[in-house]
Protein backbone atom coordinates (compact mmCIF):
# COMPACT_ATOMS: atom_id res chain seq x y z
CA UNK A 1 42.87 86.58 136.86
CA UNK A 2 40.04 88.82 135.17
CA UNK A 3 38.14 90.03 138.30
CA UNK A 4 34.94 89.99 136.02
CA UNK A 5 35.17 86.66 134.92
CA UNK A 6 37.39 84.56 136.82
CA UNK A 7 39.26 84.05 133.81
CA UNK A 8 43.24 83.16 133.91
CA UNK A 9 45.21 84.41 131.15
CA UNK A 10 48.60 83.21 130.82
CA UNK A 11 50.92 85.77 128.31
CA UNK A 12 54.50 86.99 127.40
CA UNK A 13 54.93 90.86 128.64
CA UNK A 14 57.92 92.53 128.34
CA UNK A 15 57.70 96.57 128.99
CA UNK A 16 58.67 99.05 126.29
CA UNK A 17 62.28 100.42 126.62
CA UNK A 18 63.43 103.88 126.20
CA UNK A 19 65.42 104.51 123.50
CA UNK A 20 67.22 107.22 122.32
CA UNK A 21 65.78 108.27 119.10
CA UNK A 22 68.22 110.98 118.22
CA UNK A 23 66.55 114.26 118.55
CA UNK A 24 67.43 117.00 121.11
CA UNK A 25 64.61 115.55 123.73
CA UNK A 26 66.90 112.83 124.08
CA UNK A 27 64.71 108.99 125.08
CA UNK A 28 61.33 108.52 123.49
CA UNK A 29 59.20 105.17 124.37
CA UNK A 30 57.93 103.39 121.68
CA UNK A 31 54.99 101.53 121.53
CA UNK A 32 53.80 98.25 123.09
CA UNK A 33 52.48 95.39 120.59
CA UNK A 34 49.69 93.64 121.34
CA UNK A 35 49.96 90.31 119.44
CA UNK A 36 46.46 88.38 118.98
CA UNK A 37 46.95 85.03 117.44
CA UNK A 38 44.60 82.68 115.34
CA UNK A 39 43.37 79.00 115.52
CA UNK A 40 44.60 76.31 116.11
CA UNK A 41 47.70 78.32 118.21
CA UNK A 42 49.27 80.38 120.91
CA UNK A 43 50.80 83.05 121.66
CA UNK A 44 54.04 81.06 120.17
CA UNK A 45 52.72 82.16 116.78
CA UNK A 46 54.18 85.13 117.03
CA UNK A 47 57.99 83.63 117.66
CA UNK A 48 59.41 85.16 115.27
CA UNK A 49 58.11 88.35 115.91
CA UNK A 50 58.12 89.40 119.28
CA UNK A 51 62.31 88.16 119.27
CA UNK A 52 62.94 90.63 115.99
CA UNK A 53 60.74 93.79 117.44
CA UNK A 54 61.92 93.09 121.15
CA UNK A 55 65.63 94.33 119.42
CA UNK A 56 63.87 97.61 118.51
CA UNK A 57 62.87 98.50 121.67
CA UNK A 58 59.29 97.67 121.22
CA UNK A 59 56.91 96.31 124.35
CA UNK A 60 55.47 92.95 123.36
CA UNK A 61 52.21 91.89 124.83
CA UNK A 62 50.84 88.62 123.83
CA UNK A 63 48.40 86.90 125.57
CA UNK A 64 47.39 82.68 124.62
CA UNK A 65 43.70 83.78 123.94
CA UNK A 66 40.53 82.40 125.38
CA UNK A 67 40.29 78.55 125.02
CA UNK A 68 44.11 78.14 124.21
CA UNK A 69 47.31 77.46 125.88
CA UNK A 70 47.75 78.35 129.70
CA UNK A 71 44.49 80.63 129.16
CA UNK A 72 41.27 79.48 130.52
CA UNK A 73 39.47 77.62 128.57
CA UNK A 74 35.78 77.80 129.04
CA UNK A 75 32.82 75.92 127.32
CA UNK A 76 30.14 78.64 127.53
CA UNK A 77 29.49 80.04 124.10
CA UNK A 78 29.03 83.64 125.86
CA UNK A 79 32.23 83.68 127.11
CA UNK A 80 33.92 83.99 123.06
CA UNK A 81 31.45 86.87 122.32
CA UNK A 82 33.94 89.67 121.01
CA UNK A 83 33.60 92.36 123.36
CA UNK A 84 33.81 90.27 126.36
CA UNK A 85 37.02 89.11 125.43
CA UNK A 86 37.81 92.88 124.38
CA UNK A 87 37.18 93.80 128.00
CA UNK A 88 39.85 90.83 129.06
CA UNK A 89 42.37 91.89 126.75
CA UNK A 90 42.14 95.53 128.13
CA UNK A 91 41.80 94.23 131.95
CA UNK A 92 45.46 92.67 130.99
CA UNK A 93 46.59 96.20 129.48
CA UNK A 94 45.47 98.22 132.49
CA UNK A 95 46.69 95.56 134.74
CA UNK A 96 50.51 95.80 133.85
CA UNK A 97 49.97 99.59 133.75
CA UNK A 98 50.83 99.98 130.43
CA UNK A 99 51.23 103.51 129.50
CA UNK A 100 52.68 103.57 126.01
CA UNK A 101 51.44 103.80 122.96
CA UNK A 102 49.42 100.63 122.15
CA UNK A 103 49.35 98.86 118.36
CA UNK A 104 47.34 95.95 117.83
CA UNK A 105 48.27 92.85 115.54
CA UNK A 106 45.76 90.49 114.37
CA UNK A 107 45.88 87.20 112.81
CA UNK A 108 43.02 84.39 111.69
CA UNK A 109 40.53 84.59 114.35
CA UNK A 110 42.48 86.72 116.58
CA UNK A 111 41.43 89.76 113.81
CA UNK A 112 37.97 88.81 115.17
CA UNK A 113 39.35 90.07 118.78
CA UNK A 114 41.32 92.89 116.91
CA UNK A 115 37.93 94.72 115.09
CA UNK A 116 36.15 94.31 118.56
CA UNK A 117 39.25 95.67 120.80
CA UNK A 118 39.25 98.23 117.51
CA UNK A 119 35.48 99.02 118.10
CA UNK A 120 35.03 98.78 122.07
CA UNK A 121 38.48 100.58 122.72
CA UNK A 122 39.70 102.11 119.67
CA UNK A 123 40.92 104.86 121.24
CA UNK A 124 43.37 103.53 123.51
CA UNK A 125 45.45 102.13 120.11
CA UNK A 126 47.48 103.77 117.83
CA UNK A 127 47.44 101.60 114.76
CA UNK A 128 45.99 98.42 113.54
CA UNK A 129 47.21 95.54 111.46
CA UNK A 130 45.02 93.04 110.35
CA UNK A 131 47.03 89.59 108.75
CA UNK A 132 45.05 87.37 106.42
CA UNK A 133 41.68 88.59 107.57
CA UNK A 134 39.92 91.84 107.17
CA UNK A 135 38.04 94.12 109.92
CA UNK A 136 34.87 92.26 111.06
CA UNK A 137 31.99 94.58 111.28
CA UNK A 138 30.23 94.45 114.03
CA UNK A 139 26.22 94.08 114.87
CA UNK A 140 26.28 91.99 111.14
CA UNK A 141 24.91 88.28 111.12
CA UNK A 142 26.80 85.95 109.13
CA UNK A 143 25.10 83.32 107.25
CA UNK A 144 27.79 80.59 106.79
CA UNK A 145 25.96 78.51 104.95
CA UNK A 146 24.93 80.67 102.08
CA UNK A 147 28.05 82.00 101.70
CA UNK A 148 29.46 78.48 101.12
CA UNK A 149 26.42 78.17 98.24
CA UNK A 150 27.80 81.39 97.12
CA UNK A 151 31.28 80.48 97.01
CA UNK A 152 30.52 76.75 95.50
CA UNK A 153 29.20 78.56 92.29
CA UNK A 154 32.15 81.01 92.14
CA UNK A 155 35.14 78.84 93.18
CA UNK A 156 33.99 75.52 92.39
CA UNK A 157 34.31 74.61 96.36
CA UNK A 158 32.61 75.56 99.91
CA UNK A 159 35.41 78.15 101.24
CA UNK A 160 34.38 78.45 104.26
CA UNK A 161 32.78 74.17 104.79
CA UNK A 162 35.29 73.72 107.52
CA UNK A 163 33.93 75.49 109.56
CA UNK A 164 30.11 74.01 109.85
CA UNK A 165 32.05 70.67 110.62
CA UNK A 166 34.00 72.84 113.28
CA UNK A 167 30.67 74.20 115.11
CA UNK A 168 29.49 69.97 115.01
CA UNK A 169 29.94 68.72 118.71
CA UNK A 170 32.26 65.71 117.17
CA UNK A 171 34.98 68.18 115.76
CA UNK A 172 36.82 68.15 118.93
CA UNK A 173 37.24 64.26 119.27
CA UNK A 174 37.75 63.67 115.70
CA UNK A 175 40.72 66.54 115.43
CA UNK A 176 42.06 65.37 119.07
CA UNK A 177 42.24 61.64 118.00
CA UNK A 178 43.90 62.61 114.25
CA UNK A 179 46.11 65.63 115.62
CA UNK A 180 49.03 64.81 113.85
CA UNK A 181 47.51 64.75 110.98
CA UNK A 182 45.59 67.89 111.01
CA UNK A 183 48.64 69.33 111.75
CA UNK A 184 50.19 68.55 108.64
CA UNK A 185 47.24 69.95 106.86
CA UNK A 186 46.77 73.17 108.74
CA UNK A 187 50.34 73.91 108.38
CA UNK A 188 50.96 72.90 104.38
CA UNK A 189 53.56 73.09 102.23
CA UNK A 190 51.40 74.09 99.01
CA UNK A 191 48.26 76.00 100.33
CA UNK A 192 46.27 74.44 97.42
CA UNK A 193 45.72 71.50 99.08
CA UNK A 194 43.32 73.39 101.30
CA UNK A 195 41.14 73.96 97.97
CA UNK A 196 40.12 69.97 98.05
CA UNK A 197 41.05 68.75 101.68
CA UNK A 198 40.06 71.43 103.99
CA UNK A 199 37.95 74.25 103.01
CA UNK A 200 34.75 71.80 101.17
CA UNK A 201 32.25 70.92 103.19
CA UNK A 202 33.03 67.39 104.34
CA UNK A 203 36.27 67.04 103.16
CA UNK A 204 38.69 67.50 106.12
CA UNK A 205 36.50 64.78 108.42
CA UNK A 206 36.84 62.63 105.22
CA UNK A 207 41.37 63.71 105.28
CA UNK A 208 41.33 63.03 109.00
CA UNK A 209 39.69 59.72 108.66
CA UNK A 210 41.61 58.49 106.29
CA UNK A 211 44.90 59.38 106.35
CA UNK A 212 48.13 58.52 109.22
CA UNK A 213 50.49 60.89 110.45
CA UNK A 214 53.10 59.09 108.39
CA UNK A 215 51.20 59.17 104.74
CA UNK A 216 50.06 63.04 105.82
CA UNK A 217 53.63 64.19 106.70
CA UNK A 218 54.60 65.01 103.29
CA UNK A 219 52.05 67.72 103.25
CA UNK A 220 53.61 69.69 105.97
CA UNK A 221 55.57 72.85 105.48
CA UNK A 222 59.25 73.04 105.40
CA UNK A 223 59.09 76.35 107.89
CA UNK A 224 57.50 74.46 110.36
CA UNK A 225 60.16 72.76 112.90
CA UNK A 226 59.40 69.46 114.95
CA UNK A 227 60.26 71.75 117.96
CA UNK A 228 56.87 73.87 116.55
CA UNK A 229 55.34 70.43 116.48
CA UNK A 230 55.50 69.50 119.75
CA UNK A 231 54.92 72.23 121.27
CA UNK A 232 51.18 72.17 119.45
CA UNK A 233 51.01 68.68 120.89
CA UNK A 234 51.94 69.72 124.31
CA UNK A 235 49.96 72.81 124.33
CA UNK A 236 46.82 71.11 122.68
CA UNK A 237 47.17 67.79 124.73
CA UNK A 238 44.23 66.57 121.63
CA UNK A 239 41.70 68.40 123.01
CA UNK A 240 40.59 70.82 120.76
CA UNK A 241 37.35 71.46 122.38
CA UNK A 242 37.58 75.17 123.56
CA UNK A 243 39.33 76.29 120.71
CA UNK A 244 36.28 75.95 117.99
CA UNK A 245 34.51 77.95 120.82
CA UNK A 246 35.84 80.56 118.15
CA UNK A 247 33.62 78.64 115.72
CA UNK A 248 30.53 77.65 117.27
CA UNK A 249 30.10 81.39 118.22
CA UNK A 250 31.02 82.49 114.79
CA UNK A 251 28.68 79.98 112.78
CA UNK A 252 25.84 80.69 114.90
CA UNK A 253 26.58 84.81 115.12
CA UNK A 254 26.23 84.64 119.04
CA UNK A 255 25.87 88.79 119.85
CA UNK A 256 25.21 89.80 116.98
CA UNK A 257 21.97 91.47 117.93
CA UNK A 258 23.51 93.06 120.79
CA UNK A 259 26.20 94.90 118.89
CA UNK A 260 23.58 95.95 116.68
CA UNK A 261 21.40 97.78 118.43
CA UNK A 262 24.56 99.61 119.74
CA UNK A 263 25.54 100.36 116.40
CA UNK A 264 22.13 101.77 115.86
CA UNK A 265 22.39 103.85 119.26
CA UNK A 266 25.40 105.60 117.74
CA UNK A 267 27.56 103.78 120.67
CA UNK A 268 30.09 102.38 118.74
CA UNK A 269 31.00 102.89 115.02
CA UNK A 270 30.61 100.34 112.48
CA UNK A 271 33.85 100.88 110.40
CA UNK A 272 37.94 101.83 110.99
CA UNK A 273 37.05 105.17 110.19
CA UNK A 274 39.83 107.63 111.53
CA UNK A 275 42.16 104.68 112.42
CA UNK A 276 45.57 103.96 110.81
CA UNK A 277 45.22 100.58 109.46
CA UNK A 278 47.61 97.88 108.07
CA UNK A 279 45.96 95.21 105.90
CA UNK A 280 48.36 92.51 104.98
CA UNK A 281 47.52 89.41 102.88
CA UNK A 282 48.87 85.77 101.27
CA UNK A 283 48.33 86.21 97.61
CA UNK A 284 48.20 81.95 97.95
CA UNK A 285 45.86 82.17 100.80
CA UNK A 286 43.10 79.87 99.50
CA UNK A 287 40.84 80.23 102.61
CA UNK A 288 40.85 83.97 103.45
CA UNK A 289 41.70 85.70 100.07
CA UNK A 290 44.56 88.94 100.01
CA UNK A 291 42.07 90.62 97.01
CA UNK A 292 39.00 89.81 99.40
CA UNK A 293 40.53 91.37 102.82
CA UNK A 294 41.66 94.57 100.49
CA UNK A 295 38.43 95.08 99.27
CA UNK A 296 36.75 94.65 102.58
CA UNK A 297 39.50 97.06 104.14
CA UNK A 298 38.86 99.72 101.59
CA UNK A 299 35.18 99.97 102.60
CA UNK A 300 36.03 100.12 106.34
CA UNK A 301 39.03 102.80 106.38
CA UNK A 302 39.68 106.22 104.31
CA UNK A 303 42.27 105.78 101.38
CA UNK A 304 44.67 107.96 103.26
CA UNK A 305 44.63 105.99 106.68
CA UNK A 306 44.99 102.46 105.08
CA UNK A 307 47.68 100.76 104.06
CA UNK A 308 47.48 97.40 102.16
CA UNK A 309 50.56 94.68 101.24
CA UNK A 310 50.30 91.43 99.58
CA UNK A 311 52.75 89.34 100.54
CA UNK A 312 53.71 86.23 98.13
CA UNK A 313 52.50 83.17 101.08
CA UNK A 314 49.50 81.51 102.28
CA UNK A 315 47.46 81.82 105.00
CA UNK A 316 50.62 81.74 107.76
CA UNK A 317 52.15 84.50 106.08
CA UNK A 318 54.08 85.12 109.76
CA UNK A 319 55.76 82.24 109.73
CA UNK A 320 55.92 81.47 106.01
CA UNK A 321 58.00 84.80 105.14
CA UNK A 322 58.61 86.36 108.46
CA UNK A 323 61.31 88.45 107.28
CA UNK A 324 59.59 90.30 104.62
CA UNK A 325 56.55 90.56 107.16
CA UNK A 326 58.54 91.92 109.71
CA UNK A 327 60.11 94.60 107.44
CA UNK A 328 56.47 95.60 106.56
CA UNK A 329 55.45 96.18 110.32
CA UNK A 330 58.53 97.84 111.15
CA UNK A 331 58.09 100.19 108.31
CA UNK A 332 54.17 100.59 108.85
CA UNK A 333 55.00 101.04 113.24
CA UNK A 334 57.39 103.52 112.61
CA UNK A 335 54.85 105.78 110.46
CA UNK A 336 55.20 104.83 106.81
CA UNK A 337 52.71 103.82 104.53
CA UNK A 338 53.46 100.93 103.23
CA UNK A 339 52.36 98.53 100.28
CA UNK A 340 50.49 100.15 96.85
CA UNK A 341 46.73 99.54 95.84
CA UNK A 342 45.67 96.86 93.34
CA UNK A 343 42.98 97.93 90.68
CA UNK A 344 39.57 98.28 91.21
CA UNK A 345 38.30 95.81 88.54
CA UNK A 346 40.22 93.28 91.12
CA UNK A 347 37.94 94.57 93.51
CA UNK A 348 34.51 94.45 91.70
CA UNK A 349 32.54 91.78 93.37
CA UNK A 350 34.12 90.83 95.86
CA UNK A 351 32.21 89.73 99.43
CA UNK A 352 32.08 91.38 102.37
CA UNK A 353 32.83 87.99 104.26
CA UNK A 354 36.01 88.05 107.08
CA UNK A 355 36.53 84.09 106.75
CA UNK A 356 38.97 82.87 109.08
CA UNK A 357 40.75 79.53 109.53
């Protein structure tokens, strides 16, 4: 329990082991991974990850986040404000002693917990990696709705209309009663689909409403197991309610001011400045764009600290190619900079927005 909030968190820990790294000091400790997963998930996102780096020696640390799994799962707004759940996150570190090095890993929203943790407690971390989604800055208000305007002129959709429905009070009952089915679609085969049932404004209610689990089910991605599928129904139980928390928060920029005005006091930094950073991105992410997160990255971190790899998935690029992403974390953990830099023309223009699922 968080002594500060009377929150439970329920996560995986397993302590860092010695290894012997083969120079004349003999054992060395390597770092303990802090895994931070997305919506709509648990820490079970990360299965085949924390297996693969467990092997290597690494710690694993990976809480079910704040609304999810065996977590709490309050319906204050307050309680999803970034640094609060920063402060739980760290509670968890200090609690199980943890005295190794420390690299965070972010996906979907849980990069929205990873730039806060990164901002609030950036020096008790090592390194950063940030999957799908870029740094969020912090103290900046986010106007959903006119980036959706924005993005209907440039894409020809709302990118980011998903997520007004999410912040509506019905979300929760509608997704609940039609889980199966949003299933399918959060988790599909062809990540295009997302272009005209998900991400425009009105069009997953519209999917959900009229489609079954059976005439849905060929949407669903072929690295997705039933065992994956009912554990989400387990976990989830339809109720879906503290979950778009994430959402409501987001949409309506809940303390925003507040990390302003410490910006503004010089108490925290607004950037990655003087961090090593990964970036990695789906190059068929539809929703949260590779060239977007780069861009976003590049303005946040010094060429020198940042690394950035587009990898050839969607939005689940984890459990889409989890080989090739687990290559790229080993290489990036163990101190090489991985991944090249697109162009800059690919960069012109792009939005400093950090949409998430």
């Amino acid at each position: 329990m968080i002594p500060s909030t009377g929150h439970m968190y329920a996560y995986i820990y397993h302590p860092v082991k010695e290894v012997d790294d083969g120079s004349e000091g003999g054992k060395k400790k390597k770092a303990t991974l802090l895994w931070l997963h997305g919506f709509p998930s648990t820490s079970a996102e990360w299965r085949h990850q924390i297996p693969y780096f467990l092997a290597l020696g690494y710690g694993i640390l990976a809480p079910d986040l704040l609304g999810y799994g065996g977590t709490s799962k309050p319906l204050d707004i307050n309680a999803y404000i970034g640094h609060s759940m920063a402060s739980e996150i760290m509670s968890i570190v200090d609690h199980e002693q943890i005295s190794s090095p420390l690299i965070a890993i972010g996906h979907d929203w849980g990069t929205y917990l990873l730039s806060r943790l990164a901002t609030f407690h950036g020096d008790r971390f090592e390194k950063f990696v940030f999957l799908s989604v870029a740094f969020g800055r912090p103290g900046v208000k986010v106007d959903v709705n006119a980036v959706n305007e924005k993005m209907k002129r440039r894409l020809g959709y709302e990118q980011l209309g998903y997520q007004v429905w999410f912040a509506e009070e019905e979300a929760g009952r509608v997704i609940g009663e039609n889980w199966e089915s949003f299933f399918n679609l959060v988790y599909p085969s062809s990540p295009q689909i997302w272009t005209s049932s998900f991400a425009p404004l009105g069009s997953l209610k519209h999917f959900l409403l009229t489609n079954t689990p059976a005439s849905s089910s060929h949407i669903l991605a072929p690295w997705i197991s039933s065992k994956a599928k009912e554990h989400h129904d387990k976990t989830f139980g339809g109720n879906y309610d503290a979950p778009l928390m994430w959402y409501k928060r987001g949409v309506e920029s809940v303390g925003w001011e507040e990390e302003r005005g410490a910006v503004e006091r010089g108490e925290i930094r607004g950037d990655l400045r003087g961090r090593d950073v990964l970036m990695v991105g789906g190059l068929k992410d539809t929703v949260c764009g590779a060239d977007t997160a780069r861009a976003i990255m590049k303005g946040c971190v010094e060429e020198e600290r940042l690394s950035c790899v587009d990898i050839d998935a969607g939005h689940w690029i984890m459990l889409e190619k989890p080989g090739e992403t687990n290559e790229v974390l080993r290489r990036f953990f163990e101190g090489e900079r991985v991944g090249g830099e697109h162009s800059d023309e690919k960069d012109k223009g792009k939005e400093e927005v950090g949409s998430r699922l």
